[in-house]
C-alpha atoms as a PDB file:
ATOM      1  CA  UNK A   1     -42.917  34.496  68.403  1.00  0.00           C
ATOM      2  CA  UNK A   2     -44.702  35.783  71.569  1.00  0.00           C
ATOM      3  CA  UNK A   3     -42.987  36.253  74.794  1.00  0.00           C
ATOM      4  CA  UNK A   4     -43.983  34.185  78.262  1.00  0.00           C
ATOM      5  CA  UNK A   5     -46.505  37.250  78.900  1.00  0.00           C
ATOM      6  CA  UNK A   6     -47.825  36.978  76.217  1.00  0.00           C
ATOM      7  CA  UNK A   7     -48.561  33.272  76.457  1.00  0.00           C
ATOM      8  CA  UNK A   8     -49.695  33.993  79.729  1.00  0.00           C
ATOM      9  CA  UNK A   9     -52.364  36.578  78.966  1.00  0.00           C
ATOM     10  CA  UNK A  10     -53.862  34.266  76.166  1.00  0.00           C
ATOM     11  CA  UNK A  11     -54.716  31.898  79.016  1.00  0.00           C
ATOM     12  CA  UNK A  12     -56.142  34.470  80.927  1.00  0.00           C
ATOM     13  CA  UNK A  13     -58.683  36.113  78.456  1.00  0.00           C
ATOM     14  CA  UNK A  14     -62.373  35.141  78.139  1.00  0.00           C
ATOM     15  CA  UNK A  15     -64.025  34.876  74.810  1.00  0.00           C
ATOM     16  CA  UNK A  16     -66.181  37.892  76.200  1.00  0.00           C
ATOM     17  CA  UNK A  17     -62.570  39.656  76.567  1.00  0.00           C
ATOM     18  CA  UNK A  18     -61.752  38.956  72.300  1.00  0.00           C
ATOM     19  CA  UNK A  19     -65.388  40.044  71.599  1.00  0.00           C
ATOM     20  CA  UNK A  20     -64.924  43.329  73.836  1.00  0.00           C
ATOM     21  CA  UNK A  21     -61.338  44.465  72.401  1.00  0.00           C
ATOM     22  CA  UNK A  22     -62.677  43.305  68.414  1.00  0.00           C
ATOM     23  CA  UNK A  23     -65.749  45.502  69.066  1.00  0.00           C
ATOM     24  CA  UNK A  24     -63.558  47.963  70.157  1.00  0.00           C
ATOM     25  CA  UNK A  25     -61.203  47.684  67.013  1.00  0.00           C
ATOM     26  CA  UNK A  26     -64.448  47.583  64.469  1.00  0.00           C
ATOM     27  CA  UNK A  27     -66.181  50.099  66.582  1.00  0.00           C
ATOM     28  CA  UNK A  28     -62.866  52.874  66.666  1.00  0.00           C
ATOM     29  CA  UNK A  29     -61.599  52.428  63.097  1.00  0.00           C
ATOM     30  CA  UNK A  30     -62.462  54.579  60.361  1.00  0.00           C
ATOM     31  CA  UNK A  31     -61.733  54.089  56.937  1.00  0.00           C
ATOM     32  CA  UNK A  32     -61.190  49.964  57.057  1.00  0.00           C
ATOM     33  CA  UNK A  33     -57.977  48.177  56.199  1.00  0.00           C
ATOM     34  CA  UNK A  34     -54.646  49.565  56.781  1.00  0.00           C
ATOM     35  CA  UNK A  35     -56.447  52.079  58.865  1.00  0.00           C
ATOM     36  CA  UNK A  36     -57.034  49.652  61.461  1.00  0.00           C
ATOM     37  CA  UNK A  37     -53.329  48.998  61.922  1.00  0.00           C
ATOM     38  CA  UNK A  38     -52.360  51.639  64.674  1.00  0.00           C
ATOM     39  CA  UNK A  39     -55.852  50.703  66.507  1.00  0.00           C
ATOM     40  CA  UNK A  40     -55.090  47.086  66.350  1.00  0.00           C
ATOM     41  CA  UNK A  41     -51.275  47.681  67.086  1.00  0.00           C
ATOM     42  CA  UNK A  42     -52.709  50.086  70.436  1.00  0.00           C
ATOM     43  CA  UNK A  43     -55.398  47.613  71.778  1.00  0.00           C
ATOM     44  CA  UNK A  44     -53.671  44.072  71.214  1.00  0.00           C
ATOM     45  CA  UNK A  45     -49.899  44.853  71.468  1.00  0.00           C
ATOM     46  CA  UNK A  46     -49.377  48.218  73.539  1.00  0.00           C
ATOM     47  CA  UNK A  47     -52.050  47.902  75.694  1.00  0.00           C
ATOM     48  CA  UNK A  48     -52.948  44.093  76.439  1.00  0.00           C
ATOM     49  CA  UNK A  49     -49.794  42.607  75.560  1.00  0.00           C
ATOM     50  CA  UNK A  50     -51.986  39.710  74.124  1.00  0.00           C
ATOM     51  CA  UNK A  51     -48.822  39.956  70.765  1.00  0.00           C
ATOM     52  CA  UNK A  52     -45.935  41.256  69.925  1.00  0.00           C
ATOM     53  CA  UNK A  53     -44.770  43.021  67.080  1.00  0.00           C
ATOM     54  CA  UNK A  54     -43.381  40.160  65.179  1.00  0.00           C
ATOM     55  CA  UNK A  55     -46.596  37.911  65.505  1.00  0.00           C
ATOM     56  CA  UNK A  56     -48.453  41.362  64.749  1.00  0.00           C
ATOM     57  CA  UNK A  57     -46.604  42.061  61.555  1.00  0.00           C
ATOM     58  CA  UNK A  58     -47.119  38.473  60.626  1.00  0.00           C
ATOM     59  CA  UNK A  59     -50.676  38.468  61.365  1.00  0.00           C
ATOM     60  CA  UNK A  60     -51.453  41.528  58.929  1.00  0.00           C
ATOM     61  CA  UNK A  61     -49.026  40.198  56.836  1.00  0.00           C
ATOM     62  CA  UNK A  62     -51.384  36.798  56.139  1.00  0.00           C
ATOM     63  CA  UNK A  63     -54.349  38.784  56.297  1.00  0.00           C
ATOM     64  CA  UNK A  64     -53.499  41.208  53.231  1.00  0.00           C
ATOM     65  CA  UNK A  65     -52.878  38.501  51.207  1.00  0.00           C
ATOM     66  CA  UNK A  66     -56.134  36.087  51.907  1.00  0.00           C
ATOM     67  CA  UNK A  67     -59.166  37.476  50.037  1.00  0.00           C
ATOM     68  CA  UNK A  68     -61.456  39.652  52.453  1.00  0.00           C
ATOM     69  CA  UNK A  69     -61.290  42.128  54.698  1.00  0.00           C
ATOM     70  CA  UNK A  70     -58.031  42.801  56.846  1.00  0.00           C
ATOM     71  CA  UNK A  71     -59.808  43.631  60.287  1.00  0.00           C
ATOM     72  CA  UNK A  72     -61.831  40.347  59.804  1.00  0.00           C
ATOM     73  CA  UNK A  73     -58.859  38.222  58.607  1.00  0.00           C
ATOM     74  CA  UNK A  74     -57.180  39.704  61.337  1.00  0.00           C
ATOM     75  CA  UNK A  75     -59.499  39.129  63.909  1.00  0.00           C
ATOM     76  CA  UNK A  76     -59.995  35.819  62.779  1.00  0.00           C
ATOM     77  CA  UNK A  77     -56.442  35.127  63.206  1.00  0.00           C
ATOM     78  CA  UNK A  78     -55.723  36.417  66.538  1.00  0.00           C
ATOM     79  CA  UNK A  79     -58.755  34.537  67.694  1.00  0.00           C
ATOM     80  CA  UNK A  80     -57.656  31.263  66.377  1.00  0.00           C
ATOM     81  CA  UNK A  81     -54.313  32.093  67.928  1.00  0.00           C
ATOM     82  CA  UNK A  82     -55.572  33.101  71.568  1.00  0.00           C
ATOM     83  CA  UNK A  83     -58.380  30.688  71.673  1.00  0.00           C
ATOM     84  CA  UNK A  84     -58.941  28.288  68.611  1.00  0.00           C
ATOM     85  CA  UNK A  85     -62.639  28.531  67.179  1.00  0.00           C
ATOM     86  CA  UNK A  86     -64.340  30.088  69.842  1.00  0.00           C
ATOM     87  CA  UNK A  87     -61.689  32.497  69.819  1.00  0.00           C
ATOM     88  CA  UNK A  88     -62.439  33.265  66.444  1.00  0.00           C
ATOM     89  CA  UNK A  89     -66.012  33.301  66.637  1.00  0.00           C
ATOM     90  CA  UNK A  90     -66.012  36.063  69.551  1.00  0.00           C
ATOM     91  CA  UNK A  91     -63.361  37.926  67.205  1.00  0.00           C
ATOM     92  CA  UNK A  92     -64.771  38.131  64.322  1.00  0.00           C
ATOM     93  CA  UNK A  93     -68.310  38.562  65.855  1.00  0.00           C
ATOM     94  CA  UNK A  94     -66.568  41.693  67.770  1.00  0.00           C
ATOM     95  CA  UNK A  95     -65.463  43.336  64.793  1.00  0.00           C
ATOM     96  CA  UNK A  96     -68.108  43.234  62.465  1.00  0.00           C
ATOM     97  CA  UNK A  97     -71.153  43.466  64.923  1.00  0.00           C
ATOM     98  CA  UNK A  98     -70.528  47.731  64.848  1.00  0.00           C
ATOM     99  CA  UNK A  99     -69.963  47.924  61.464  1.00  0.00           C
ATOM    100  CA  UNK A 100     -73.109  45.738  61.452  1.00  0.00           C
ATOM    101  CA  UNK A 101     -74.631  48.323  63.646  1.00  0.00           C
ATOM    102  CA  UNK A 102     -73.341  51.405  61.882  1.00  0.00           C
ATOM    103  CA  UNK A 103     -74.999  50.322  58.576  1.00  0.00           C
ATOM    104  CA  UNK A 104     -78.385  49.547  59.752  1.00  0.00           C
ATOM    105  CA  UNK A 105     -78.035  53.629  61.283  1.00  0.00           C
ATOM    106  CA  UNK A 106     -77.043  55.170  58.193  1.00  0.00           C
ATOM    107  CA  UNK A 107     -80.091  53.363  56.368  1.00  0.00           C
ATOM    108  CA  UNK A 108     -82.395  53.733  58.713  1.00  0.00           C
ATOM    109  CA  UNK A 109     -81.547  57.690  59.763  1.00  0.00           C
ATOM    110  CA  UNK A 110     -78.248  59.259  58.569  1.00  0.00           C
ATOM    111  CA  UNK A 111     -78.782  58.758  54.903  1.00  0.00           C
ATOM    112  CA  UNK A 112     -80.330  62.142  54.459  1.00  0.00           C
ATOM    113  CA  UNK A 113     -78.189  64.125  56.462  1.00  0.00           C
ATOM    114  CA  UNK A 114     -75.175  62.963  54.127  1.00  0.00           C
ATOM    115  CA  UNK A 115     -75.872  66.272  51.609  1.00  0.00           C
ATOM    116  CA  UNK A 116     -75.424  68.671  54.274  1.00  0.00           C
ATOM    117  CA  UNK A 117     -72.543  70.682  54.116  1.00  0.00           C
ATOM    118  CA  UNK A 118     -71.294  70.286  57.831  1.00  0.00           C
ATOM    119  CA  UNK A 119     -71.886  66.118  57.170  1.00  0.00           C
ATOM    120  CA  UNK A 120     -69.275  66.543  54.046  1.00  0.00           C
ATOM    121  CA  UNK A 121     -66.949  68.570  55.949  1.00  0.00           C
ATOM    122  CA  UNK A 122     -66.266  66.077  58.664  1.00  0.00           C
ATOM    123  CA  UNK A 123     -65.878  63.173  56.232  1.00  0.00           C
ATOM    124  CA  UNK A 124     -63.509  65.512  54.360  1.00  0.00           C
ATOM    125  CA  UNK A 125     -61.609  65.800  57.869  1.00  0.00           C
ATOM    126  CA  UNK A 126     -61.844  61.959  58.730  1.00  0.00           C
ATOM    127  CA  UNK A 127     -60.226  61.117  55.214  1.00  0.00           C
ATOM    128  CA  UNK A 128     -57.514  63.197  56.069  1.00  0.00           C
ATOM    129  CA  UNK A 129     -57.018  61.576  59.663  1.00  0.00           C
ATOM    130  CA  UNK A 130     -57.256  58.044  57.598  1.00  0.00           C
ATOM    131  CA  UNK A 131     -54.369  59.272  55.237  1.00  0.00           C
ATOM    132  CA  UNK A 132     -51.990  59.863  58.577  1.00  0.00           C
ATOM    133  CA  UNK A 133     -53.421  56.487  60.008  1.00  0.00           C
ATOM    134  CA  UNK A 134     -52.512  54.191  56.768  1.00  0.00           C
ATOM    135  CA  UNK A 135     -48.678  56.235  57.032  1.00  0.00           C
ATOM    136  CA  UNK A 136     -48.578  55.197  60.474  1.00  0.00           C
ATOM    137  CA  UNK A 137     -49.197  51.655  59.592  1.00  0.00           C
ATOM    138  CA  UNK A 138     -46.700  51.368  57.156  1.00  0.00           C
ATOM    139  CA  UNK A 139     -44.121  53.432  59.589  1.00  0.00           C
ATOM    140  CA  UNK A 140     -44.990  50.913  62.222  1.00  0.00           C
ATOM    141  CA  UNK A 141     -44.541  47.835  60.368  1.00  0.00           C
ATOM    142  CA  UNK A 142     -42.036  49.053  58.094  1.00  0.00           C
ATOM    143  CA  UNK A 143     -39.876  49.359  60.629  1.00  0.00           C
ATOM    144  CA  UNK A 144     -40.236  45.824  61.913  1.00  0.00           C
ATOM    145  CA  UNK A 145     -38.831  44.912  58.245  1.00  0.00           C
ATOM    146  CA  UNK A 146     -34.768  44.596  57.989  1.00  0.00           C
ATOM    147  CA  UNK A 147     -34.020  47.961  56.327  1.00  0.00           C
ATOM    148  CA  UNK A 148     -31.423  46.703  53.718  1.00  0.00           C
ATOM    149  CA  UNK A 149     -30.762  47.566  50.212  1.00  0.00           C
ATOM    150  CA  UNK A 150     -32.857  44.225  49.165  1.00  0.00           C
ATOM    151  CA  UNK A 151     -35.658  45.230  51.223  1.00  0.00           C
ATOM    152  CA  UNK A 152     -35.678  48.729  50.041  1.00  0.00           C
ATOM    153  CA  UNK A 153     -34.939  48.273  46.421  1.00  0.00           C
ATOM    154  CA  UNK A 154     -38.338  45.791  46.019  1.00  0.00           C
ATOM    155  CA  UNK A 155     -40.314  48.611  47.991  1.00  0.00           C
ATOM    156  CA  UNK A 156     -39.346  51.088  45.456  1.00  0.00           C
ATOM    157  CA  UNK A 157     -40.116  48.651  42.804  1.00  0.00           C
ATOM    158  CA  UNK A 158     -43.205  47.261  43.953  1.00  0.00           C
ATOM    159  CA  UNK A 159     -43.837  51.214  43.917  1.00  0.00           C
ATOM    160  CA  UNK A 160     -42.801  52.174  40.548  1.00  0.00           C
ATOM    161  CA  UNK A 161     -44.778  49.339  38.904  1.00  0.00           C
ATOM    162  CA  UNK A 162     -48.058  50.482  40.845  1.00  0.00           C
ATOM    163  CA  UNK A 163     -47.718  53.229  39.698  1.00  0.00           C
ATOM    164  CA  UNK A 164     -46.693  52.921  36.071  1.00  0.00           C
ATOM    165  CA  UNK A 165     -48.217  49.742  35.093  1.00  0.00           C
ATOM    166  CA  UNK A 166     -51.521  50.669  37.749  1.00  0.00           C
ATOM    167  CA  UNK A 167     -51.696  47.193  38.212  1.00  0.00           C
ATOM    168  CA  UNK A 168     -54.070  45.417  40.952  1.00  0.00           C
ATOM    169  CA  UNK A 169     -52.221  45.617  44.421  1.00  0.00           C
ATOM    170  CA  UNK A 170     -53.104  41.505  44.905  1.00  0.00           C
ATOM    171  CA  UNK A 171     -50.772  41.601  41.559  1.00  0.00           C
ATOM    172  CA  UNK A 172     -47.986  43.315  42.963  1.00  0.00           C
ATOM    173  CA  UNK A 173     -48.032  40.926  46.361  1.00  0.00           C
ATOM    174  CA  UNK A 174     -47.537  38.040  44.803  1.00  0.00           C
ATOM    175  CA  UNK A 175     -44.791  39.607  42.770  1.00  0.00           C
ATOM    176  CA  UNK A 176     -43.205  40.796  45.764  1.00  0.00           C
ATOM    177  CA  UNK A 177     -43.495  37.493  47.568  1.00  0.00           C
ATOM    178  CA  UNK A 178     -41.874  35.885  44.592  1.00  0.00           C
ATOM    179  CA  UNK A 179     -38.795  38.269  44.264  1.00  0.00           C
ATOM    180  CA  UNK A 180     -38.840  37.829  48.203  1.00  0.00           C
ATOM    181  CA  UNK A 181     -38.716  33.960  47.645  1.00  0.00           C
ATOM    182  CA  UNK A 182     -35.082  34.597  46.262  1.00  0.00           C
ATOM    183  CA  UNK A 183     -33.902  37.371  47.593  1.00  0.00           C
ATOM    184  CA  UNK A 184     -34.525  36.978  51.533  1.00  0.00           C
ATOM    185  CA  UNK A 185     -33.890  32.820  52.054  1.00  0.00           C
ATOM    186  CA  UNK A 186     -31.882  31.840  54.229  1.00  0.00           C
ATOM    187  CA  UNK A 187     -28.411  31.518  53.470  1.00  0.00           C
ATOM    188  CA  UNK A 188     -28.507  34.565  51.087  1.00  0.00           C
ATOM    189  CA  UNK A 189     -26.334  37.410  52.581  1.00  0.00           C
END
């Protein structure tokens, strides 16, 4: 649940202020998805105060599991949460307008320039730089998680059956959240 601040900086910002930090996010993240995290963790929680880490962790949370992209699910429901449907409009608006952007540029000019050997080399680079951004992510929302033998034993797993069963990760969600249905209500110890 957000703190007074927070509250109080929702009722401050102008839809031109969502569509300014969103660009921001869709304009700074590379590699989509979990990448966003530490971008979307820096610009709405660190720096704006506009959520804190619980409401942050629950946001992502929801938007992993609804078909469709994470920075737009996201964006869509920090909007709705700051500023109902025009809050979500200027969100989502923000942080698809430079992927929007970047798309039309790479058809238009870059396209040709992707066989050159420099070109390759920095998208080797930027992969690696997305690798330490997704580990970030899960060290800064993994940590907002009760570290317990429960929580720890369905991480492993949730692991173990990705990887030996390679089943679809929307698969092993909804597993999760069903094993998390028993094992984490209330009254449990």
């Amino acid at each position: 649940m957000p703190d007074r601040d927070s509250h109080r900086a929702e009722r401050e910002v102008t839809l031109w202020g969502i569509f300014w930090v969103f660009f921001r996010i869709g304009l700074l993240t590379f590699g989509g998805g979990f990448a966003m995290l530490p971008v979307l963790n820096y610009e709405l929680h660190a720096k704006r105060n506009w959520i804190d880490d619980a409401a942050l962790t629950d946001i992502v949370s929801v938007s992993t599991v609804f078909p469709g992209s994470i920075a737009v699910n996201s964006a869509f429901l920090q909007g709705l949460r700051m500023r109902g449907v025009p809050g979500v409009l200027a969100a989502v608006a923000g942080v698809v307008t430079p992927s929007i952007i970047v798309i039309l540029l790479i058809a238009a000019f870059l396209f040709r320039f992707t066989t050159m050997d420099i070109v390759r080399a920095f998208f080797k680079g930027a992969g690696a730089a997305i690798t330490g951004e997704i580990a970030y992510a899960a060290y800064v929302f993994g940590r907002g998680s009760a570290l317990n033998l429960r929580t720890i034993g369905l991480t492993a797993g949730i692991l173990v059956i990705l990887f030996t069963f390679r089943i679809h990760p929307i698969v092993a969600i909804f597993i999760s959240g069903a094993v998390g249905m028993f094992i984490f209500r209330k009254g449990k110890p």
